[in-house]
PDB file of N, CA and C in Angstrom:
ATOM      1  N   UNK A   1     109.918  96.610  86.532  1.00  0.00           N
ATOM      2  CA  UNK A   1     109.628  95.941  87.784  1.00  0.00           C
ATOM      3  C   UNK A   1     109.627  96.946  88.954  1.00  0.00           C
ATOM      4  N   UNK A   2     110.711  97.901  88.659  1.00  0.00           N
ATOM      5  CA  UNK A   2     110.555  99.025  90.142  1.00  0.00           C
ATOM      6  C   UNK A   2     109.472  99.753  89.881  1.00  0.00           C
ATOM      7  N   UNK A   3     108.752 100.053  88.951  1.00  0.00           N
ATOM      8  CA  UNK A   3     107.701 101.059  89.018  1.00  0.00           C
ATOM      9  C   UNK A   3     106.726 100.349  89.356  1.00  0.00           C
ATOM     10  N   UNK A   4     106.432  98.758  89.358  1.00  0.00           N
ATOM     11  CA  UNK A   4     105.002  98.232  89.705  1.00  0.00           C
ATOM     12  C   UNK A   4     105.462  98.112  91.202  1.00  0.00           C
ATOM     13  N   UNK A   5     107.007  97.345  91.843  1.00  0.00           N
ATOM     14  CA  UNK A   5     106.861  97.484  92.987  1.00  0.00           C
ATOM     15  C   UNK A   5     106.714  98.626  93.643  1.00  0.00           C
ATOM     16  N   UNK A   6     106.616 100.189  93.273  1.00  0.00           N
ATOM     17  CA  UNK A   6     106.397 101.727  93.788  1.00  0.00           C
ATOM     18  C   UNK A   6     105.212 101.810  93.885  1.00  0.00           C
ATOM     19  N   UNK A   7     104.452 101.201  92.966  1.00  0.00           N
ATOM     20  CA  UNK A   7     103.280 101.359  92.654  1.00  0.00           C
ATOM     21  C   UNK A   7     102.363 100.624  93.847  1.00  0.00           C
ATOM     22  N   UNK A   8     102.613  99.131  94.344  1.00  0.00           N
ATOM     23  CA  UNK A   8     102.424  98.728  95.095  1.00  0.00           C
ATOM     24  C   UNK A   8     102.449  99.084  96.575  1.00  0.00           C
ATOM     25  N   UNK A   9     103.367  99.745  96.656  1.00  0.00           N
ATOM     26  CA  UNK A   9     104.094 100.681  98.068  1.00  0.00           C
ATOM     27  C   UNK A   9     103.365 101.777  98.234  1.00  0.00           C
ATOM     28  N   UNK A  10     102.781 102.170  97.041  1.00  0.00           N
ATOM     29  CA  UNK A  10     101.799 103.220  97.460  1.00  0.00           C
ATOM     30  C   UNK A  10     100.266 102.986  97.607  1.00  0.00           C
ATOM     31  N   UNK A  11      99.874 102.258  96.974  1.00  0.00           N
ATOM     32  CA  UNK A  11      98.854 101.647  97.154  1.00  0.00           C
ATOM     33  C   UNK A  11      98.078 100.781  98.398  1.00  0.00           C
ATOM     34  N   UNK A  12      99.736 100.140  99.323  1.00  0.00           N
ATOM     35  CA  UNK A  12      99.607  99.638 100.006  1.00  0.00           C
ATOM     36  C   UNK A  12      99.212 100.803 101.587  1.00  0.00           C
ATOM     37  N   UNK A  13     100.169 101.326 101.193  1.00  0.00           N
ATOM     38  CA  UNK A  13     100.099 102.830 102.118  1.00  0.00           C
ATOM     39  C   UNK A  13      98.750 103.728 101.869  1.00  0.00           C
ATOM     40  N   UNK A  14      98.619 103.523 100.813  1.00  0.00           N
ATOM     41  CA  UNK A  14      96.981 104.045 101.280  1.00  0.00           C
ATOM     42  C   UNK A  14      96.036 103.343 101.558  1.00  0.00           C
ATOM     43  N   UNK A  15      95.836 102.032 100.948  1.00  0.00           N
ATOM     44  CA  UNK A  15      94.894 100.912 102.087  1.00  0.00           C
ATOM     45  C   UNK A  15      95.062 100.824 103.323  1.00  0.00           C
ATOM     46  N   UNK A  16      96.154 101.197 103.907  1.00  0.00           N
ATOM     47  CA  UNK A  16      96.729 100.882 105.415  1.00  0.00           C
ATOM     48  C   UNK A  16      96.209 102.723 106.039  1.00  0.00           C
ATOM     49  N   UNK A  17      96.557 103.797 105.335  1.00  0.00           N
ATOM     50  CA  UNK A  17      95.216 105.027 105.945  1.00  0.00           C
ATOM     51  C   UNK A  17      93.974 104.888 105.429  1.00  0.00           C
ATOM     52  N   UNK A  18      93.759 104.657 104.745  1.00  0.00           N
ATOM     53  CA  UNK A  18      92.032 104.159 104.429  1.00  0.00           C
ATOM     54  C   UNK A  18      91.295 103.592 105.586  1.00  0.00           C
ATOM     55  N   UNK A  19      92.262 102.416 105.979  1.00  0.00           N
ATOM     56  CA  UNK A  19      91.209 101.413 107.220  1.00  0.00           C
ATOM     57  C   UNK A  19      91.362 101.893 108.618  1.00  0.00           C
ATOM     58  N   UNK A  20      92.594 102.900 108.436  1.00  0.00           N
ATOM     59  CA  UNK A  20      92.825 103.607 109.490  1.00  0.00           C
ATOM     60  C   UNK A  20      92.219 104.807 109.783  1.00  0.00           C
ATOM     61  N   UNK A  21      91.280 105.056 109.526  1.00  0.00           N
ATOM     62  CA  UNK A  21      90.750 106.698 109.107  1.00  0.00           C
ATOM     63  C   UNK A  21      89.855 105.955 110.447  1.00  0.00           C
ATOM     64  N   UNK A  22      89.004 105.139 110.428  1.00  0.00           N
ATOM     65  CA  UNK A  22      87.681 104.947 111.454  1.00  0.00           C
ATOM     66  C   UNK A  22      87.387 103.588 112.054  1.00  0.00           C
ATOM     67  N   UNK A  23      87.248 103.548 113.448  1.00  0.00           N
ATOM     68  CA  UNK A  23      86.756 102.436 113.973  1.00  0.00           C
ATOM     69  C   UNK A  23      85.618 101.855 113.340  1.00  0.00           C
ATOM     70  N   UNK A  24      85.732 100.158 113.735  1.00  0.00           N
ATOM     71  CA  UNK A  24      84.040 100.226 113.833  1.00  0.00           C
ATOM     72  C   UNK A  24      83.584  99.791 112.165  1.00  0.00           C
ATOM     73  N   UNK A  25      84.160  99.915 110.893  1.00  0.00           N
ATOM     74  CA  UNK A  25      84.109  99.779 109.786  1.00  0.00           C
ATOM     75  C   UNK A  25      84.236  98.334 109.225  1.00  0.00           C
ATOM     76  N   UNK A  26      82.765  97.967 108.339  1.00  0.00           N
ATOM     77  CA  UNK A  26      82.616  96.899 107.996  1.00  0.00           C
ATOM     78  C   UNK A  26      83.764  96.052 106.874  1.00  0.00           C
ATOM     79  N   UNK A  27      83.744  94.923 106.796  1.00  0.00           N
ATOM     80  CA  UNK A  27      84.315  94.038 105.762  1.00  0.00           C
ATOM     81  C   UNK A  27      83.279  93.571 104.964  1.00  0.00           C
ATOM     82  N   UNK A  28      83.521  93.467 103.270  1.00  0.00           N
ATOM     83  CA  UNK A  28      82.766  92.742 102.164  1.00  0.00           C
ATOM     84  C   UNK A  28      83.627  91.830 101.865  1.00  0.00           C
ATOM     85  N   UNK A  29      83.136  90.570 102.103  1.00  0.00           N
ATOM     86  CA  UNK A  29      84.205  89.578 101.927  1.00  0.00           C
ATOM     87  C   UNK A  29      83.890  89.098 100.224  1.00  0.00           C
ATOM     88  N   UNK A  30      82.923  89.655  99.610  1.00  0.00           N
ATOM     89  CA  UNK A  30      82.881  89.111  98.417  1.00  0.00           C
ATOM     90  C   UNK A  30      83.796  90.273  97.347  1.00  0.00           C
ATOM     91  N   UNK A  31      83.365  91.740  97.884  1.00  0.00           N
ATOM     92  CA  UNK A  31      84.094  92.431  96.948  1.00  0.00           C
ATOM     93  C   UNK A  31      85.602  93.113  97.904  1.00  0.00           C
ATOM     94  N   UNK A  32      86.183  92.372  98.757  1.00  0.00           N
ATOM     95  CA  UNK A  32      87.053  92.440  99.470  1.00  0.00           C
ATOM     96  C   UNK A  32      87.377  93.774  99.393  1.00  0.00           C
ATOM     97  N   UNK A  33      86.416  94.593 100.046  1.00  0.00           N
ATOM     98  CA  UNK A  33      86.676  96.105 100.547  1.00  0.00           C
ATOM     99  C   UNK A  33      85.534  96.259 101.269  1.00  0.00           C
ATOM    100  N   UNK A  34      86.032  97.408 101.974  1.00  0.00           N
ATOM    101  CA  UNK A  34      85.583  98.070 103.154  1.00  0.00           C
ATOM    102  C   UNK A  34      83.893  98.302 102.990  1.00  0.00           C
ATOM    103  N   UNK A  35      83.111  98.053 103.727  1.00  0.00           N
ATOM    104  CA  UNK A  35      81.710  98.879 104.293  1.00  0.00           C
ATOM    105  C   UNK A  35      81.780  99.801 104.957  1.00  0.00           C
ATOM    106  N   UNK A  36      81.197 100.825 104.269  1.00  0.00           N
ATOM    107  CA  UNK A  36      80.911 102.201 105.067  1.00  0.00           C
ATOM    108  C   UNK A  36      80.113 102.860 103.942  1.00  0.00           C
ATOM    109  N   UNK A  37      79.090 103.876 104.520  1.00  0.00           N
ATOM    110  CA  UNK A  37      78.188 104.430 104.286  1.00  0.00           C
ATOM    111  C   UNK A  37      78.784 105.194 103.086  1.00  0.00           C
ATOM    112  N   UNK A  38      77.476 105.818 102.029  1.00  0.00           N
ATOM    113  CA  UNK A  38      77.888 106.697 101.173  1.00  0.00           C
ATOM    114  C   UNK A  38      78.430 107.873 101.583  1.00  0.00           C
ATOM    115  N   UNK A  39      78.081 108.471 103.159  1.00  0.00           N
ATOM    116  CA  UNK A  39      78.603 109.446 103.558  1.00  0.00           C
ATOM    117  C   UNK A  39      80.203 109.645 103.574  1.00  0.00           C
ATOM    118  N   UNK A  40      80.229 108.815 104.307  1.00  0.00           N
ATOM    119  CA  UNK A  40      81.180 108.098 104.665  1.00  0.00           C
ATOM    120  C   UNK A  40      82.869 108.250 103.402  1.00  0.00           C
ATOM    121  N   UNK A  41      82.312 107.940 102.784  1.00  0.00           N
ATOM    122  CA  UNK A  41      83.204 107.489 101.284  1.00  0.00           C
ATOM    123  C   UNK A  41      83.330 108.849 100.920  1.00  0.00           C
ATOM    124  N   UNK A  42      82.030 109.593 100.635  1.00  0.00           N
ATOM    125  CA  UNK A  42      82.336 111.170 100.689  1.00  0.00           C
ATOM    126  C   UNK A  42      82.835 111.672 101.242  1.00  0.00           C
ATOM    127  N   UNK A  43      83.252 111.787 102.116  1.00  0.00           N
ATOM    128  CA  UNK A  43      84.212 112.623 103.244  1.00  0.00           C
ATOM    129  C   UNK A  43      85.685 112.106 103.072  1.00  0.00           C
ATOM    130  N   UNK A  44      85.427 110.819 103.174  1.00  0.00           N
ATOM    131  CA  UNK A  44      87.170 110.031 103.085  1.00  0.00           C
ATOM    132  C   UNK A  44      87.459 110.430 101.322  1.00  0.00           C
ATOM    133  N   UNK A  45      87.126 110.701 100.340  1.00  0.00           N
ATOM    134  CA  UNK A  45      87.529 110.753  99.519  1.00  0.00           C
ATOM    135  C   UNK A  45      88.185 112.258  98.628  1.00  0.00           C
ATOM    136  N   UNK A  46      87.118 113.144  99.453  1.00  0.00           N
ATOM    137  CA  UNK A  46      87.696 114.417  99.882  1.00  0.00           C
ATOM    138  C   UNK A  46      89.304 114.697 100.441  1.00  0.00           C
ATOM    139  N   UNK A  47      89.648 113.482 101.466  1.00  0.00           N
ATOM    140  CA  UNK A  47      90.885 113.849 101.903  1.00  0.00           C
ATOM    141  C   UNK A  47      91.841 112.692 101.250  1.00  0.00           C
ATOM    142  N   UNK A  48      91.340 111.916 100.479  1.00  0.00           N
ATOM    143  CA  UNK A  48      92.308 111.107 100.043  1.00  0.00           C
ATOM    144  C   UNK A  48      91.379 110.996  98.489  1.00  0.00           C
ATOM    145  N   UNK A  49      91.227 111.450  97.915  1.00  0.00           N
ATOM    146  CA  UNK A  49      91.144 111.476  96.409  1.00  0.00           C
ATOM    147  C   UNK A  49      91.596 110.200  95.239  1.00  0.00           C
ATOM    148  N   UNK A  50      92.787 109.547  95.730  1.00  0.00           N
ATOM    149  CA  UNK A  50      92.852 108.325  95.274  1.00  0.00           C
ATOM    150  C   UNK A  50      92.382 107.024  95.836  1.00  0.00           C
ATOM    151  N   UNK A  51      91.823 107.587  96.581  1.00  0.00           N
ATOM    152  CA  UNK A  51      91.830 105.890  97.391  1.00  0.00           C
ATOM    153  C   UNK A  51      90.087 105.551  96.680  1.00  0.00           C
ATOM    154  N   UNK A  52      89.800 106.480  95.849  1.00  0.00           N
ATOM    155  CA  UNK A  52      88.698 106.263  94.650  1.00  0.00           C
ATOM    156  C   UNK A  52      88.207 104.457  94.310  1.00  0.00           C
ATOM    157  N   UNK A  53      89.722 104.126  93.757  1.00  0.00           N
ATOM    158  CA  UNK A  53      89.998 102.524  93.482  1.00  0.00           C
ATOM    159  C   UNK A  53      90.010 101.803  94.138  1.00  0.00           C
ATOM    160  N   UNK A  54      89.315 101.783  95.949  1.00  0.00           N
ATOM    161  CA  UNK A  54      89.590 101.107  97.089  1.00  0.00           C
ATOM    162  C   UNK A  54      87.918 100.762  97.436  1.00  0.00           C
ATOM    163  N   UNK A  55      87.387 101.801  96.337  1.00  0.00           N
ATOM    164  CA  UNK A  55      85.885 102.074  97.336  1.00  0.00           C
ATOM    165  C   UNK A  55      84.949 100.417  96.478  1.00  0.00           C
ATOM    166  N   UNK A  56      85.359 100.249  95.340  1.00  0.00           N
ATOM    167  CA  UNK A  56      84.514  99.102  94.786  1.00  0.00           C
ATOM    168  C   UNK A  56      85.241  97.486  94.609  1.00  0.00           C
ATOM    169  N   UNK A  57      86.559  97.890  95.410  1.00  0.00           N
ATOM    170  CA  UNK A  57      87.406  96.892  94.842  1.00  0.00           C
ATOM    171  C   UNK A  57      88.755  96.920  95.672  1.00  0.00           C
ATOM    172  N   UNK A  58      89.139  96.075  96.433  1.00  0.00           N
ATOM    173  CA  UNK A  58      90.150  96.275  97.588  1.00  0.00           C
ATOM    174  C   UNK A  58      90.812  95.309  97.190  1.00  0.00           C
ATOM    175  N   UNK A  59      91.847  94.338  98.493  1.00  0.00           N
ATOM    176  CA  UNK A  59      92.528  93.844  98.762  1.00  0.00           C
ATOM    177  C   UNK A  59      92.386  92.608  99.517  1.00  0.00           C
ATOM    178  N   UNK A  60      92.213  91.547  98.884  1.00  0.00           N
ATOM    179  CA  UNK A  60      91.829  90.483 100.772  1.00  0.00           C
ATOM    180  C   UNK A  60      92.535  90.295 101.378  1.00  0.00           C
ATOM    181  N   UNK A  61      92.483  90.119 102.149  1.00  0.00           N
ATOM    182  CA  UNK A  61      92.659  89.450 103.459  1.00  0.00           C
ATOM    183  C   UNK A  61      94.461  88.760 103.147  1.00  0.00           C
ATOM    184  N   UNK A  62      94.289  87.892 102.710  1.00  0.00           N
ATOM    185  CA  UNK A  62      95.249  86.839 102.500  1.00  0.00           C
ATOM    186  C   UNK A  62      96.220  88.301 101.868  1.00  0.00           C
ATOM    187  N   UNK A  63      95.995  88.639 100.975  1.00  0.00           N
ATOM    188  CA  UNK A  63      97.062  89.626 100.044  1.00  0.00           C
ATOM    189  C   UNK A  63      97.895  90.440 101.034  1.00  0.00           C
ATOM    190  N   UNK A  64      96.472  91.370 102.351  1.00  0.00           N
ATOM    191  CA  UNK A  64      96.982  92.493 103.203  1.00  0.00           C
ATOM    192  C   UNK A  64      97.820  91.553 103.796  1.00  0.00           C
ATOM    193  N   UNK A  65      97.856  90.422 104.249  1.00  0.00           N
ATOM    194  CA  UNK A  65      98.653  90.084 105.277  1.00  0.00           C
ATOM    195  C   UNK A  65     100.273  89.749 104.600  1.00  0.00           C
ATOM    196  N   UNK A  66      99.573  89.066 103.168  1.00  0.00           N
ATOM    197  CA  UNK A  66     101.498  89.492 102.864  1.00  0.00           C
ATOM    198  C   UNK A  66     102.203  90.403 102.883  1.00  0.00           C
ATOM    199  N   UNK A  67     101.355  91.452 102.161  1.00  0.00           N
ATOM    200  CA  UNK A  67     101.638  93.053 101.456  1.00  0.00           C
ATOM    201  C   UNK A  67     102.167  93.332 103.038  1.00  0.00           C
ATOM    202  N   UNK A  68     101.801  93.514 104.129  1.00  0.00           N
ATOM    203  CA  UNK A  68     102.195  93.669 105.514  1.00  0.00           C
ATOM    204  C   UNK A  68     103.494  93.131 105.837  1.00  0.00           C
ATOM    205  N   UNK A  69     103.662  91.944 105.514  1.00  0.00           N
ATOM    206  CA  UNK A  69     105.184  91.046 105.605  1.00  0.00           C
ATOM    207  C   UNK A  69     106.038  91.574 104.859  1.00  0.00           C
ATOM    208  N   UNK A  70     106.003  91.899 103.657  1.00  0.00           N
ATOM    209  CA  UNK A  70     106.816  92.608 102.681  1.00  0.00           C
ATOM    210  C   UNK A  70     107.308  93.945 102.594  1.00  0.00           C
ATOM    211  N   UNK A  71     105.866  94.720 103.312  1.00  0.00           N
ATOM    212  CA  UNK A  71     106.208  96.291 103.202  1.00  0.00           C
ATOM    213  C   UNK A  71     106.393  96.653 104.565  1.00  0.00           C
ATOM    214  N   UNK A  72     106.089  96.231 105.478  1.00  0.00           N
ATOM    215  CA  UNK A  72     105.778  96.801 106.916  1.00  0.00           C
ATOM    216  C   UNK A  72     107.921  96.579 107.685  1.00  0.00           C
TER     217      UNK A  72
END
């Protein structure tokens, strides 16, 4: 159980610099992650290398706002 909640804590911490990297950045409400250009993803992935698993497949809405209550 502590390694999935670590696991979570980090994950969460990098969705929370991910959306923080740039203004102005779209929402996909169907594949509940971020819009931004292919450029875009190239550059951010350069400096964050894991956040790989964020680019086709995120977090909604409802989840960030718990994950926020819990971890923040």
């Amino acid at each position: 159980m502590k390694n999935k909640w670590d696991q979570l804590k980090k994950d969460w911490k990098l969705w929370r610099e991910l959306k923080g990297r740039e203004m102005g950045l779209g929402w996909d409400p169907i594949g509940k992650t971020i819009l931004a250009l292919e450029d875009w993803w190239k550059e951010c992935l350069k400096v964050l290398p894991s956040a790989r698993k964020f680019q086709f497949a995120g977090i909604s809405r409802e989840l960030e706002e718990k994950l926020c209550m819990m971890l923040s």
